[in-house]
PDB file of N, CA and C in Angstrom:
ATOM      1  N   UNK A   1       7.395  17.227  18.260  1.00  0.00           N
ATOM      2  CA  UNK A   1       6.864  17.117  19.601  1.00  0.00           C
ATOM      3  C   UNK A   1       5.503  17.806  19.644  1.00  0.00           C
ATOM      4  N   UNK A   2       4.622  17.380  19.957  1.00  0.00           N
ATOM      5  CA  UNK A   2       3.014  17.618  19.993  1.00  0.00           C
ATOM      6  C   UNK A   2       2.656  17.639  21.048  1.00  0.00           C
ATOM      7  N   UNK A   3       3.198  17.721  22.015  1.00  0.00           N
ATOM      8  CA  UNK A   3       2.834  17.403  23.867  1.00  0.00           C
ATOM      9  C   UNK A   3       3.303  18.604  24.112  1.00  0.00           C
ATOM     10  N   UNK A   4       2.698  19.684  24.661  1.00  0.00           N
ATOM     11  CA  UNK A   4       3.148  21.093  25.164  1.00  0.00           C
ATOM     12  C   UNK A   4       2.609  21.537  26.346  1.00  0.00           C
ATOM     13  N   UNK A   5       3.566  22.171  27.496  1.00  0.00           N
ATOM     14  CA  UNK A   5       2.793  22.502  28.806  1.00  0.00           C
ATOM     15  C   UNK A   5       3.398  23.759  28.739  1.00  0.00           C
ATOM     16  N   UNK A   6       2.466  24.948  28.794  1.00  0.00           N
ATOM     17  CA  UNK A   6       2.786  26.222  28.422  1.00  0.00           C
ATOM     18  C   UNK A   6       3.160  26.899  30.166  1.00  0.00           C
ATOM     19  N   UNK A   7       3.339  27.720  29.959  1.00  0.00           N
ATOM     20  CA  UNK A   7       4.060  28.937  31.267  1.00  0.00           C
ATOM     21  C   UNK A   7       3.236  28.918  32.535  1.00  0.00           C
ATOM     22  N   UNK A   8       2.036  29.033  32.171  1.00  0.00           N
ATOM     23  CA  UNK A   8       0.661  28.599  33.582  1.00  0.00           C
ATOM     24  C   UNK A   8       0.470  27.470  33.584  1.00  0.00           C
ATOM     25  N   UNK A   9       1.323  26.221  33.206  1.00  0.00           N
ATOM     26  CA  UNK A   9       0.859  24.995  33.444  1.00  0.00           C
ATOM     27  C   UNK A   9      -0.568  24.541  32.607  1.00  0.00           C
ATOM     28  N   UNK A  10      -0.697  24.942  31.315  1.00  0.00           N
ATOM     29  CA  UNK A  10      -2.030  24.065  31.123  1.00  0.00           C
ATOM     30  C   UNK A  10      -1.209  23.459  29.815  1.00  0.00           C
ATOM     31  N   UNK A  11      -1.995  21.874  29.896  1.00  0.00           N
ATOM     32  CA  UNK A  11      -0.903  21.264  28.560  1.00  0.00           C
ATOM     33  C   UNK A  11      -2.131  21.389  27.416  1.00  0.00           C
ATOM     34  N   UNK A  12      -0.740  20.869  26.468  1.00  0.00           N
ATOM     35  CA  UNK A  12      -1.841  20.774  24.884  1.00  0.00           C
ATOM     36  C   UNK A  12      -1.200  19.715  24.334  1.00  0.00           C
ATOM     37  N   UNK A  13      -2.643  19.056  23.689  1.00  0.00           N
ATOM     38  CA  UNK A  13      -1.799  17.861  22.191  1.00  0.00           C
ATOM     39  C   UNK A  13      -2.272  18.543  21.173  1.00  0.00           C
ATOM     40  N   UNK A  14      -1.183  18.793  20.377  1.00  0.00           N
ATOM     41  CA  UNK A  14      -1.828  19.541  19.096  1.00  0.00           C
ATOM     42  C   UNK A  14      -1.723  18.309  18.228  1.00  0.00           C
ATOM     43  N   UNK A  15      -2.727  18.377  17.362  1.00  0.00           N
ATOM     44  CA  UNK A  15      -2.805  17.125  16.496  1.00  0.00           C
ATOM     45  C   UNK A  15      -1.497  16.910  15.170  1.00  0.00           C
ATOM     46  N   UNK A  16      -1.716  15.600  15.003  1.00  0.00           N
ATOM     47  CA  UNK A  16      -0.504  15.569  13.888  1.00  0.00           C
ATOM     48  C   UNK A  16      -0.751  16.288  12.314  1.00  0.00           C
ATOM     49  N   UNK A  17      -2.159  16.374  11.710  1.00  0.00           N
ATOM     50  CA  UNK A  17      -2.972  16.985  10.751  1.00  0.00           C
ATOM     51  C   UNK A  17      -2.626  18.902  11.018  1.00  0.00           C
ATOM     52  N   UNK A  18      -2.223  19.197  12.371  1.00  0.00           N
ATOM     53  CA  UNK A  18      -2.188  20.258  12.513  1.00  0.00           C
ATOM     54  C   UNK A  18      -0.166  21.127  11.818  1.00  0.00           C
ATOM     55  N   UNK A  19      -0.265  22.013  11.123  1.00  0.00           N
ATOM     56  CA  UNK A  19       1.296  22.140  10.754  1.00  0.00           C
ATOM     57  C   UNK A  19       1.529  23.503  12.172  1.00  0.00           C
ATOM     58  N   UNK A  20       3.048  22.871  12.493  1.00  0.00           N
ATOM     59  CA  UNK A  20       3.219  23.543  13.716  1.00  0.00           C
ATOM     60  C   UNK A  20       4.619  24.034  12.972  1.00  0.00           C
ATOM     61  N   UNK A  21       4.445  25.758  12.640  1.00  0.00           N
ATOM     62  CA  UNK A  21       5.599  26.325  12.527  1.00  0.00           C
ATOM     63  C   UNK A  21       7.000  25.972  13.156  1.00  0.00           C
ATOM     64  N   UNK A  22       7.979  26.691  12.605  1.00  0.00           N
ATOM     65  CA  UNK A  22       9.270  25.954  12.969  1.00  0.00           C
ATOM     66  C   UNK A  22       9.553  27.305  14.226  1.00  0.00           C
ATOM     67  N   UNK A  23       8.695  28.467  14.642  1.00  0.00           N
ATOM     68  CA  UNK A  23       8.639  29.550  15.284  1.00  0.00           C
ATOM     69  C   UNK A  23       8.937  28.778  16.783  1.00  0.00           C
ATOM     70  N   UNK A  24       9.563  29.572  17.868  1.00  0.00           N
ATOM     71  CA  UNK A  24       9.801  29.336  18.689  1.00  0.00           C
ATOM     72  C   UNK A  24       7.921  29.298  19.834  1.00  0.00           C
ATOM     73  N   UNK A  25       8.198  28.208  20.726  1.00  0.00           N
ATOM     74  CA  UNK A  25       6.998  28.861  21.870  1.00  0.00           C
ATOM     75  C   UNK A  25       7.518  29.294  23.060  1.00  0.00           C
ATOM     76  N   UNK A  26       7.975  30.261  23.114  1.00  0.00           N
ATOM     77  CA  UNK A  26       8.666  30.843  24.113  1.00  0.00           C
ATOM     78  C   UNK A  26       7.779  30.597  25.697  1.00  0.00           C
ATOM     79  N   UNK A  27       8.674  30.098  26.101  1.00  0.00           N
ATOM     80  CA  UNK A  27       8.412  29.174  28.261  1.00  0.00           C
ATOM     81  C   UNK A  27       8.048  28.186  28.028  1.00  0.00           C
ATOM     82  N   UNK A  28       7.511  27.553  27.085  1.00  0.00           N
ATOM     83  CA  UNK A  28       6.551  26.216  26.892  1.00  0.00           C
ATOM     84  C   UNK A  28       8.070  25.094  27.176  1.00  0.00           C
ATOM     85  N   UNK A  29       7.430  24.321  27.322  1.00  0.00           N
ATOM     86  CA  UNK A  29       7.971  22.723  27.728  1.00  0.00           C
ATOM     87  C   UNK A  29       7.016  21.804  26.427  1.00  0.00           C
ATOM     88  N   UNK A  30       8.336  21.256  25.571  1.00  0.00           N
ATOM     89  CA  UNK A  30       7.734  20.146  24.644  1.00  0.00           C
ATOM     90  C   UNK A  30       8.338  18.797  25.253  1.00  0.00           C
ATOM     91  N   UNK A  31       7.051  17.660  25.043  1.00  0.00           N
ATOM     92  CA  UNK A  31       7.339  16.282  25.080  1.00  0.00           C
ATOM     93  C   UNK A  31       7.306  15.639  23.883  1.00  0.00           C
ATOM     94  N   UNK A  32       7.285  13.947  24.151  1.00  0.00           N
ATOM     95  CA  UNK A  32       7.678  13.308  22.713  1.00  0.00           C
ATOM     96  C   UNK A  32       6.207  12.894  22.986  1.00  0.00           C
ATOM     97  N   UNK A  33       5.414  12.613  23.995  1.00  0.00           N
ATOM     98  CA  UNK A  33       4.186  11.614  24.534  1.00  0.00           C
ATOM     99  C   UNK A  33       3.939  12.406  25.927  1.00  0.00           C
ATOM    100  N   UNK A  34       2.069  11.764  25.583  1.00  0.00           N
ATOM    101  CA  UNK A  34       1.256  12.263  26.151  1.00  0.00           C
ATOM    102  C   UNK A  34       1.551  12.092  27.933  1.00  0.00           C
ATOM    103  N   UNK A  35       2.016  10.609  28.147  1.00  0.00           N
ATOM    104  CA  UNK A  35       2.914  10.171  29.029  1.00  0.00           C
ATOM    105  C   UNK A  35       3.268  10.649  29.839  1.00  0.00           C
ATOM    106  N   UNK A  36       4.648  11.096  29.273  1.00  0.00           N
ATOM    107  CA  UNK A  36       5.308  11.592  29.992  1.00  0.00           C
ATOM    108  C   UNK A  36       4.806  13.241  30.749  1.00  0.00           C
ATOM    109  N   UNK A  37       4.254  13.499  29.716  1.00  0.00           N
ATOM    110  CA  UNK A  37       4.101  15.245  29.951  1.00  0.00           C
ATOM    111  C   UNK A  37       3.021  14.959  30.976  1.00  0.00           C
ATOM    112  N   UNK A  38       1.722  14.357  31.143  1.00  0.00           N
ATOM    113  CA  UNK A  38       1.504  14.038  32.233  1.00  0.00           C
ATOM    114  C   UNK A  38       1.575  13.479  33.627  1.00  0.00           C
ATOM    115  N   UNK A  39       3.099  12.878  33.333  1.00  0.00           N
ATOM    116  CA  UNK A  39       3.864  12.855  34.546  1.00  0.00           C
ATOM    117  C   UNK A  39       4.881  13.581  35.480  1.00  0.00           C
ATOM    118  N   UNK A  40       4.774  14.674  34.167  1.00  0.00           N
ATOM    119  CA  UNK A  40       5.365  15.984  34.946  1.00  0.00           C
ATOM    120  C   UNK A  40       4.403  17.125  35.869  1.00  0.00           C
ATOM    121  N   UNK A  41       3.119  17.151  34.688  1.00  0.00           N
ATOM    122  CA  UNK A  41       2.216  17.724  35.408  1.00  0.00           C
ATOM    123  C   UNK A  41       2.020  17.427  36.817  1.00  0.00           C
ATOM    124  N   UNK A  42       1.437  15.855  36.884  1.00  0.00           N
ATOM    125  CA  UNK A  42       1.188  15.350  38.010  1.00  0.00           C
ATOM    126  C   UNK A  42       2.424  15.417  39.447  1.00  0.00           C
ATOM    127  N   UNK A  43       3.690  15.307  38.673  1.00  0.00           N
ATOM    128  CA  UNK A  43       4.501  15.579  39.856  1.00  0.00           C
ATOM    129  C   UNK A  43       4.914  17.267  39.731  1.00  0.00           C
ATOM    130  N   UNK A  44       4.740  18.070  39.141  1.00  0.00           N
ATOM    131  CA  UNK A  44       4.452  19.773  39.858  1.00  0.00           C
ATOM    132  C   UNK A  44       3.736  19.979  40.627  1.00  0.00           C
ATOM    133  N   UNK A  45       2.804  19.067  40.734  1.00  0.00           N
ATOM    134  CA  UNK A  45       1.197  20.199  41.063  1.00  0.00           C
ATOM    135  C   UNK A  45       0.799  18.777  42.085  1.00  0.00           C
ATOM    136  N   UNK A  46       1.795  17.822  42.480  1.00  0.00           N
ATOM    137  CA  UNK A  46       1.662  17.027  43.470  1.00  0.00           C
ATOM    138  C   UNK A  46       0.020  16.005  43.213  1.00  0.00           C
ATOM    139  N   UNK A  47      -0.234  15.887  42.109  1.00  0.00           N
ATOM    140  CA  UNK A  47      -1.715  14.836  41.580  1.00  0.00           C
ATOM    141  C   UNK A  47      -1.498  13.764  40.861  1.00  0.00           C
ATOM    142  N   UNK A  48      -1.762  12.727  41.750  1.00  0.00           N
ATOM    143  CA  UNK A  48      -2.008  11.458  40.992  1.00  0.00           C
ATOM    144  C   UNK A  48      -2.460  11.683  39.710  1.00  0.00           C
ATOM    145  N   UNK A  49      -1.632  10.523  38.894  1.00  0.00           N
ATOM    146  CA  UNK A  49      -1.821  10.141  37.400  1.00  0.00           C
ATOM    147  C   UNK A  49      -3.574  10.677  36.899  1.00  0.00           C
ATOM    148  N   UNK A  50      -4.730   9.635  38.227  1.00  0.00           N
ATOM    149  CA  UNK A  50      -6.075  10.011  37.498  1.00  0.00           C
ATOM    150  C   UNK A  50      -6.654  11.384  37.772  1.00  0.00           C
ATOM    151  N   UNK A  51      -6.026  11.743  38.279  1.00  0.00           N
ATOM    152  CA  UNK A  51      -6.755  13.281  38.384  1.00  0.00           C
ATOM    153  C   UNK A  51      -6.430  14.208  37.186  1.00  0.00           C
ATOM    154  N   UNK A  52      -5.422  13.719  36.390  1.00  0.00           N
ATOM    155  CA  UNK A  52      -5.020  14.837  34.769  1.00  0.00           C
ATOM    156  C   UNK A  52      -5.327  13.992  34.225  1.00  0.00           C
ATOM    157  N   UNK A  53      -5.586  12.565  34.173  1.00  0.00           N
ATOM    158  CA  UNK A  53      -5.611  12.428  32.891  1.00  0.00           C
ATOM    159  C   UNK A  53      -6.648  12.247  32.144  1.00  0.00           C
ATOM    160  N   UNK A  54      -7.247  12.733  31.103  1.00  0.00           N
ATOM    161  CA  UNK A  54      -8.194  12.944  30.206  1.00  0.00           C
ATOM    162  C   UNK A  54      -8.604  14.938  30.402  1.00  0.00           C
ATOM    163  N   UNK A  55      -7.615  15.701  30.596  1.00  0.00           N
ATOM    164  CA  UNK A  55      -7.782  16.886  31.052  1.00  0.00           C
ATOM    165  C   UNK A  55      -6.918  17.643  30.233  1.00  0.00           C
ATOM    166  N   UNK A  56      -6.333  16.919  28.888  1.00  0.00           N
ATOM    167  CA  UNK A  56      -5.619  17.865  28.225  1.00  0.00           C
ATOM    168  C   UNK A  56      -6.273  18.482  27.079  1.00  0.00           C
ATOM    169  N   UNK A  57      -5.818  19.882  26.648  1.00  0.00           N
ATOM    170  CA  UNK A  57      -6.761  20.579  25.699  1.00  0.00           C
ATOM    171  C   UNK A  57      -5.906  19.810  24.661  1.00  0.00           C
ATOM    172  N   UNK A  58      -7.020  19.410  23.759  1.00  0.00           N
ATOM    173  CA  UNK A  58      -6.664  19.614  22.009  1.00  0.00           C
ATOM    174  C   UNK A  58      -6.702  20.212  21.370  1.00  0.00           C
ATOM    175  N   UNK A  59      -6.015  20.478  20.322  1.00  0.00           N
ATOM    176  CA  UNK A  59      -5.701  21.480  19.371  1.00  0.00           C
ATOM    177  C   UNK A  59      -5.686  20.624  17.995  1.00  0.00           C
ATOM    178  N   UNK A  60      -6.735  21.218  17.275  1.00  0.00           N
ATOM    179  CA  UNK A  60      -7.057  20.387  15.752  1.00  0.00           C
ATOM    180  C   UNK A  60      -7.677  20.982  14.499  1.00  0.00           C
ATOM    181  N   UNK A  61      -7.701  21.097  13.844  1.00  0.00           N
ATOM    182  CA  UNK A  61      -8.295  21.595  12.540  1.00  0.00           C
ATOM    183  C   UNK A  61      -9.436  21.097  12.292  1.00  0.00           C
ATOM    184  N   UNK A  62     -10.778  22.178  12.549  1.00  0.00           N
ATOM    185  CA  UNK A  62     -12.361  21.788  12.527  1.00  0.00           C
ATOM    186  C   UNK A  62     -12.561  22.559  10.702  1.00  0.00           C
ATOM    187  N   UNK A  63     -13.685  22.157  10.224  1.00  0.00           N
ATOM    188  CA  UNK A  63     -13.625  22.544   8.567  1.00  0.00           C
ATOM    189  C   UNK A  63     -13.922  23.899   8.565  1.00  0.00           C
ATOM    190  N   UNK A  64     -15.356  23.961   9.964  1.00  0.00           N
ATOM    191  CA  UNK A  64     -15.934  25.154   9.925  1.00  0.00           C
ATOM    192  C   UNK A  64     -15.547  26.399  10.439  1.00  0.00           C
ATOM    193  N   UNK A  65     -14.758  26.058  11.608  1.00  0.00           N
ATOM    194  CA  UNK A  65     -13.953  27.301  12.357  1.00  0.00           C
ATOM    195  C   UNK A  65     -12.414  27.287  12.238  1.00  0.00           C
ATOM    196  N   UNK A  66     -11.975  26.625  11.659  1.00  0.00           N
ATOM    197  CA  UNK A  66     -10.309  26.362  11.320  1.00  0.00           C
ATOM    198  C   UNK A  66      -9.606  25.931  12.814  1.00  0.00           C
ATOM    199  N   UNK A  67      -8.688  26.458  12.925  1.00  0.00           N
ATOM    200  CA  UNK A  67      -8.011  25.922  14.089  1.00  0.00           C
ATOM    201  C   UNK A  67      -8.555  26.256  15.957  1.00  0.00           C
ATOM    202  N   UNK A  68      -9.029  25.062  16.265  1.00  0.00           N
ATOM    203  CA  UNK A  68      -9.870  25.254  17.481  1.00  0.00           C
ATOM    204  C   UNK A  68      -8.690  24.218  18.411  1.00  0.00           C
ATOM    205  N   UNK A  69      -9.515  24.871  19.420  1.00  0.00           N
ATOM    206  CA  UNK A  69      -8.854  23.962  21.201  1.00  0.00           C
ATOM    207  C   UNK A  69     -10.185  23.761  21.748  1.00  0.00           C
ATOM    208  N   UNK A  70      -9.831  22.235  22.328  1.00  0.00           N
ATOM    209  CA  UNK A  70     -11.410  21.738  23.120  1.00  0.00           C
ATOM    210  C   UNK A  70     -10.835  21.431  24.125  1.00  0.00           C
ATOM    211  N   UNK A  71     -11.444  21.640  25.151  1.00  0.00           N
ATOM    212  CA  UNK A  71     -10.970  21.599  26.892  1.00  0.00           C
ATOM    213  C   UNK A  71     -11.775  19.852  26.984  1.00  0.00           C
ATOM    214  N   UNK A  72     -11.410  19.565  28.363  1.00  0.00           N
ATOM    215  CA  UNK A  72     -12.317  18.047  28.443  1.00  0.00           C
ATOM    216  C   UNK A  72     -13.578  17.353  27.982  1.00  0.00           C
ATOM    217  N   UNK A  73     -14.215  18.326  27.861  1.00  0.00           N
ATOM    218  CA  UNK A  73     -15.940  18.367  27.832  1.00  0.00           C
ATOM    219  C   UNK A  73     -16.019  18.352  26.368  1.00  0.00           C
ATOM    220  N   UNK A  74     -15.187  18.797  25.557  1.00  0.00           N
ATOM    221  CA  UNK A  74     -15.002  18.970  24.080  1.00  0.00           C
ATOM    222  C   UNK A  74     -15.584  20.456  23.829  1.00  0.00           C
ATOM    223  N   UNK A  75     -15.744  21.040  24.265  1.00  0.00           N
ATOM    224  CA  UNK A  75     -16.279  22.314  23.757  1.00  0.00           C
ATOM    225  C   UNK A  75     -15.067  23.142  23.350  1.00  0.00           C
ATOM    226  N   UNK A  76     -15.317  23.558  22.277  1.00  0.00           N
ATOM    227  CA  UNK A  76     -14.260  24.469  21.384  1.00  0.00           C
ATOM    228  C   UNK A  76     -14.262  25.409  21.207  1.00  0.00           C
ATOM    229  N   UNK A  77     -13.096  26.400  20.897  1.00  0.00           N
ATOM    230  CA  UNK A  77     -13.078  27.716  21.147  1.00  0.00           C
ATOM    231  C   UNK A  77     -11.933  27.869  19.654  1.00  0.00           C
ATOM    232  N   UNK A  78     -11.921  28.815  18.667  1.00  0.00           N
ATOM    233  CA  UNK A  78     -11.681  28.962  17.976  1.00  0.00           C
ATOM    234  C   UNK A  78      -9.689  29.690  18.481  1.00  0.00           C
ATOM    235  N   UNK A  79      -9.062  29.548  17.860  1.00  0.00           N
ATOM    236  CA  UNK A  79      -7.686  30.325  18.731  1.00  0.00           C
ATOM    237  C   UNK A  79      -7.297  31.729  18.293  1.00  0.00           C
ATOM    238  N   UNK A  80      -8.283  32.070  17.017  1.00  0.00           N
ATOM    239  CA  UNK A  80      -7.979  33.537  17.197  1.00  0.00           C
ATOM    240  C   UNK A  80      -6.423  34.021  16.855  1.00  0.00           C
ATOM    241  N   UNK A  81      -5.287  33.298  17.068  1.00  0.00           N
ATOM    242  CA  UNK A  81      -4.077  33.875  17.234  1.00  0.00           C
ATOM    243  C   UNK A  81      -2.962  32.728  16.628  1.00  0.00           C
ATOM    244  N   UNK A  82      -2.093  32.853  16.341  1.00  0.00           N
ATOM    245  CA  UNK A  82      -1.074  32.237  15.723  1.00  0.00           C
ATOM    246  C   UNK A  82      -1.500  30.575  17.043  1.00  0.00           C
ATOM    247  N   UNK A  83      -0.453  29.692  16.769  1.00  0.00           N
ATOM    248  CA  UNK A  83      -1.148  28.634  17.419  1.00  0.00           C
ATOM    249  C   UNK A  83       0.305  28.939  18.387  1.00  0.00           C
ATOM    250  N   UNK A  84       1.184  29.410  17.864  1.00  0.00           N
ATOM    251  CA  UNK A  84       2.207  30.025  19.131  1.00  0.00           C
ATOM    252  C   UNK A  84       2.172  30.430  20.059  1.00  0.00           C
ATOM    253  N   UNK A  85       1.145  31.541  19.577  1.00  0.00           N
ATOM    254  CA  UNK A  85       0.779  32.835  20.500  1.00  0.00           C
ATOM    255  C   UNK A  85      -0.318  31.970  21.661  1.00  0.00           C
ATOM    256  N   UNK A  86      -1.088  31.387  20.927  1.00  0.00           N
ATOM    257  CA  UNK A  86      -2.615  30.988  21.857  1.00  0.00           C
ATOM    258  C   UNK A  86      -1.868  29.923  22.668  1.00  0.00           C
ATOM    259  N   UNK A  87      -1.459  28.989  22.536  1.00  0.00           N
ATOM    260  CA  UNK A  87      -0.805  28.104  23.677  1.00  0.00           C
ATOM    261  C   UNK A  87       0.696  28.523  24.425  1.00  0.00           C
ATOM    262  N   UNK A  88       0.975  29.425  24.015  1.00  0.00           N
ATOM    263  CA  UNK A  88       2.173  29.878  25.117  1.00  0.00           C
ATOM    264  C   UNK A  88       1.680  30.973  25.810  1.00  0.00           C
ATOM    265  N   UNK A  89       0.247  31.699  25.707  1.00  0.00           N
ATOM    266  CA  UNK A  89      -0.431  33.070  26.420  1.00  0.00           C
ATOM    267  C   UNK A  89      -1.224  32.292  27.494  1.00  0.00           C
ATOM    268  N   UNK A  90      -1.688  30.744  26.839  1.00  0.00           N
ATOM    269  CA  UNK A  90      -3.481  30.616  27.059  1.00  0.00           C
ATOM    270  C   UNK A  90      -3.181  30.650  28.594  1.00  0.00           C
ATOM    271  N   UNK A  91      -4.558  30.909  29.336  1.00  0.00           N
ATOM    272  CA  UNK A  91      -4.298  30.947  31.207  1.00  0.00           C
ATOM    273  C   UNK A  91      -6.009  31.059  31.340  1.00  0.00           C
ATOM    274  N   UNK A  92      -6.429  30.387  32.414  1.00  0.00           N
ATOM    275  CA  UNK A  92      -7.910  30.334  32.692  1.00  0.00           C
ATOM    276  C   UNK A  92      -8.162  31.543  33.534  1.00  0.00           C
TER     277      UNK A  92
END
């Protein structure tokens, strides 16, 4: 499952190239598809389908900074922290 909406509500697709320990993400919510997990979002937080969608962070393996997250705009931020830790903490 690669579709993750962590404890503050922000989701992630972590890529398939990416290896996702067998470690627990403690509060997170996993999906099978992008889909669905945006149809949960949208019915928590009461927002039509187009208002999330294209608003999920990615999570992917860059050559130069290793494992990064890009918010909509694509700008990337390196995660610094187990990929556990950074998407079950992350909060704006």
């Amino acid at each position: 499952m690669r579709y993750i909406i962590n404890p503050h509500g922000h989701y992630f697709h972590v890529a398939d190239a990416v290896t996702m320990e067998n470690a627990p993400f403690p509060e997170c919510r996993h999906f099978d598809d992008e889909k669905t997990m945006l149809e949960t979002v949208a019915r928590e937080h009461l927002l039509d389908m187009d208002e999330i969608e294209g608003s999920t962070f990615e999570v992917f393996h860059d050559e130069a900074e290793g494992l990064v997250c890009a918010d909509m705009r694509g700008c990337t931020e390196p995660l610094g922290a187990s990929l556990q830790d950074y998407i079950t903490h992350y909060a704006l």
